[in-house]
C-alpha atoms as a PDB file:
ATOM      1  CA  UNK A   1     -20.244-128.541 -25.205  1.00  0.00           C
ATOM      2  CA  UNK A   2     -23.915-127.854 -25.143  1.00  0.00           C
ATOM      3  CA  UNK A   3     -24.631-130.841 -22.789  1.00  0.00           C
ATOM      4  CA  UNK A   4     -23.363-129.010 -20.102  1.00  0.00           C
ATOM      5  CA  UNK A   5     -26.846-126.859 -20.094  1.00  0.00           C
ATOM      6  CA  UNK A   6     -30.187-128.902 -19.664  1.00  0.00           C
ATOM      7  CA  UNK A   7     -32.006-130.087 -22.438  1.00  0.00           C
ATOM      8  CA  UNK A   8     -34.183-126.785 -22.844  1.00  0.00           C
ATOM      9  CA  UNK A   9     -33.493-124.050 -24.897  1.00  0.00           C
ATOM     10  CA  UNK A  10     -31.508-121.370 -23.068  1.00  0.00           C
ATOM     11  CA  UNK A  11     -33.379-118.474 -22.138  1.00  0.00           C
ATOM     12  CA  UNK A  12     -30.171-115.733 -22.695  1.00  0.00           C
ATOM     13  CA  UNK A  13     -29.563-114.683 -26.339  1.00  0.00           C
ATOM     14  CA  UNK A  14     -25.944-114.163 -25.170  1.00  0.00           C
ATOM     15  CA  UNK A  15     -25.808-118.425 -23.986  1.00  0.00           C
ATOM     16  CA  UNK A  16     -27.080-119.311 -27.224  1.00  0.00           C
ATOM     17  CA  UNK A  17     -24.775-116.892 -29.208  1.00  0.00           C
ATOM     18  CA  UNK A  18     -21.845-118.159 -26.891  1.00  0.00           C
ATOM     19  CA  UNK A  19     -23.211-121.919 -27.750  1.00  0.00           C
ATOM     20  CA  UNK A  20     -23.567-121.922 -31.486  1.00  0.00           C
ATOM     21  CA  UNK A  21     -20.304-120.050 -31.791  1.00  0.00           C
ATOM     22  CA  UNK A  22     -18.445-123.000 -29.465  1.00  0.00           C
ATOM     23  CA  UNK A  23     -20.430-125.508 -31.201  1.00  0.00           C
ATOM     24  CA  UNK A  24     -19.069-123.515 -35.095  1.00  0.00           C
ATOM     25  CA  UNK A  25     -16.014-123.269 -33.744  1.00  0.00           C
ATOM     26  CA  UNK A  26     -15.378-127.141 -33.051  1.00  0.00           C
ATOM     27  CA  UNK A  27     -16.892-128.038 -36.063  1.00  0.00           C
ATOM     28  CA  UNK A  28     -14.437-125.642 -37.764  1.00  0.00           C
ATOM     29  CA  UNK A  29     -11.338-126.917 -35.839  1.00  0.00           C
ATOM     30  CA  UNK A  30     -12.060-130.542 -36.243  1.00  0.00           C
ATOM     31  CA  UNK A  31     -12.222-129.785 -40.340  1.00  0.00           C
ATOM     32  CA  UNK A  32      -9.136-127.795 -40.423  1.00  0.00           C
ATOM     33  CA  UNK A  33      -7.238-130.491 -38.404  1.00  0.00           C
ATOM     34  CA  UNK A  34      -8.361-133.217 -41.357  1.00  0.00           C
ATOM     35  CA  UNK A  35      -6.931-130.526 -43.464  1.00  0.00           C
ATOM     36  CA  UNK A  36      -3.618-131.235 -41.705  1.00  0.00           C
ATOM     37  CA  UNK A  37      -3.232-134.785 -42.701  1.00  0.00           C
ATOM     38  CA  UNK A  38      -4.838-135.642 -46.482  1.00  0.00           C
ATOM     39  CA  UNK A  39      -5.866-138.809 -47.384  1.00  0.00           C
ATOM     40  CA  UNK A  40      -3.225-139.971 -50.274  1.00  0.00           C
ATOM     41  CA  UNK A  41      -2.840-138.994 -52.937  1.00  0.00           C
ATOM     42  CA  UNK A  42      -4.046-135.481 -52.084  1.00  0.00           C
ATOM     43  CA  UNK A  43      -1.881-132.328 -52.724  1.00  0.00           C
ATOM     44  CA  UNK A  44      -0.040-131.216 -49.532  1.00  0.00           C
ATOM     45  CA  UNK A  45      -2.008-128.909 -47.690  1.00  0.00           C
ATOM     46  CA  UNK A  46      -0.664-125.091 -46.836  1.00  0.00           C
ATOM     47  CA  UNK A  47       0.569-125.982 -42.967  1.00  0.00           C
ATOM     48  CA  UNK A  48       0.765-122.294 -42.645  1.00  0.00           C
ATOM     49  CA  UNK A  49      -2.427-121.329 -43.603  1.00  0.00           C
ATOM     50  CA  UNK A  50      -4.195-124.602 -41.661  1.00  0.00           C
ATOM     51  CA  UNK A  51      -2.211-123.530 -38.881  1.00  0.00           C
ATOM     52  CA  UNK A  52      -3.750-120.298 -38.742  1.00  0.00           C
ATOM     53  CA  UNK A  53      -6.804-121.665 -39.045  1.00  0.00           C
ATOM     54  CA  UNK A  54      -6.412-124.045 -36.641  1.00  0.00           C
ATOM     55  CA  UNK A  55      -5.474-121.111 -34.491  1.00  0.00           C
ATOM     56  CA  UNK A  56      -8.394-118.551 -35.159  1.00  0.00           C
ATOM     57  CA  UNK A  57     -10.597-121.780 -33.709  1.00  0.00           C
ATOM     58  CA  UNK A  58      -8.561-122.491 -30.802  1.00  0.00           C
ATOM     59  CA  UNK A  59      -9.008-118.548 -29.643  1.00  0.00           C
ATOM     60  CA  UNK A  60     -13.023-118.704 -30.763  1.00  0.00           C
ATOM     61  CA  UNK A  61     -13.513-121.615 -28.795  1.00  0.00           C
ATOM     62  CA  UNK A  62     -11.576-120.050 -25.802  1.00  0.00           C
ATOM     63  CA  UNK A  63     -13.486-117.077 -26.000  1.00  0.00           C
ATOM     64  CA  UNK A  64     -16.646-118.655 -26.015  1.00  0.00           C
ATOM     65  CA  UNK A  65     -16.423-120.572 -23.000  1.00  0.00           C
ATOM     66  CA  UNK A  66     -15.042-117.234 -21.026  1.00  0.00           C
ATOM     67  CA  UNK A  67     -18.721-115.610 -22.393  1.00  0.00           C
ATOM     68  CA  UNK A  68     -20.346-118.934 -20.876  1.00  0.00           C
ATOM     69  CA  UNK A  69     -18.484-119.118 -17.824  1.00  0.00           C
ATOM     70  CA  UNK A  70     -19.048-115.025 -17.300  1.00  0.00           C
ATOM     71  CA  UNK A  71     -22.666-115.322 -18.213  1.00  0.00           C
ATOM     72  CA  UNK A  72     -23.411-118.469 -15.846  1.00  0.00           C
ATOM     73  CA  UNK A  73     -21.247-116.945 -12.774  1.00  0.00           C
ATOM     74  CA  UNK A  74     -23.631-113.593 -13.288  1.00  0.00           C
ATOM     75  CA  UNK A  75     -26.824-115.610 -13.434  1.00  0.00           C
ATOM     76  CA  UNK A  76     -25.747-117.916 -10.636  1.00  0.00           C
ATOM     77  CA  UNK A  77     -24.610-114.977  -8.380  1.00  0.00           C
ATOM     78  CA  UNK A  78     -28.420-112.877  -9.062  1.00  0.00           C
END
């Protein structure tokens, strides 16, 4: 996600807040999707509660690219 944006540092505390929590929020959904399917012979996970993990990423992910694309369409219209 963050290759999108040059190499520099972004100057807007709201594109790096929007950044790390996209960047946390894929980490966290790629975990919770291992979650889904253990290695053997590993207990059987709770599908229920993975699911609503899976979820809760899925939405911070989604809302972190609207703050992106809202902050870049402001700066790009200035």
């Amino acid at each position: 996600p963050a290759s999108v944006f040059p190499p520099q540092k972004p100057k807007s505390e709201l594109v790096r807040t929007s950044l790390r929590l996209l960047t946390s929020s894929a980490y966290r959904l790629q975990s919770e999707c291992r979650k889904a399917l253990p290695a053997e012979p590993s207990p059987a996970p709770d599908i229920q509660l993975v699911t609503q993990q899976v979820i809760q990423c899925a939405y911070d992910i989604a809302k972190a690219a609207k703050q992106l694309v809202t902050i870049t369409t402001k700066e790009n219209n200035n």
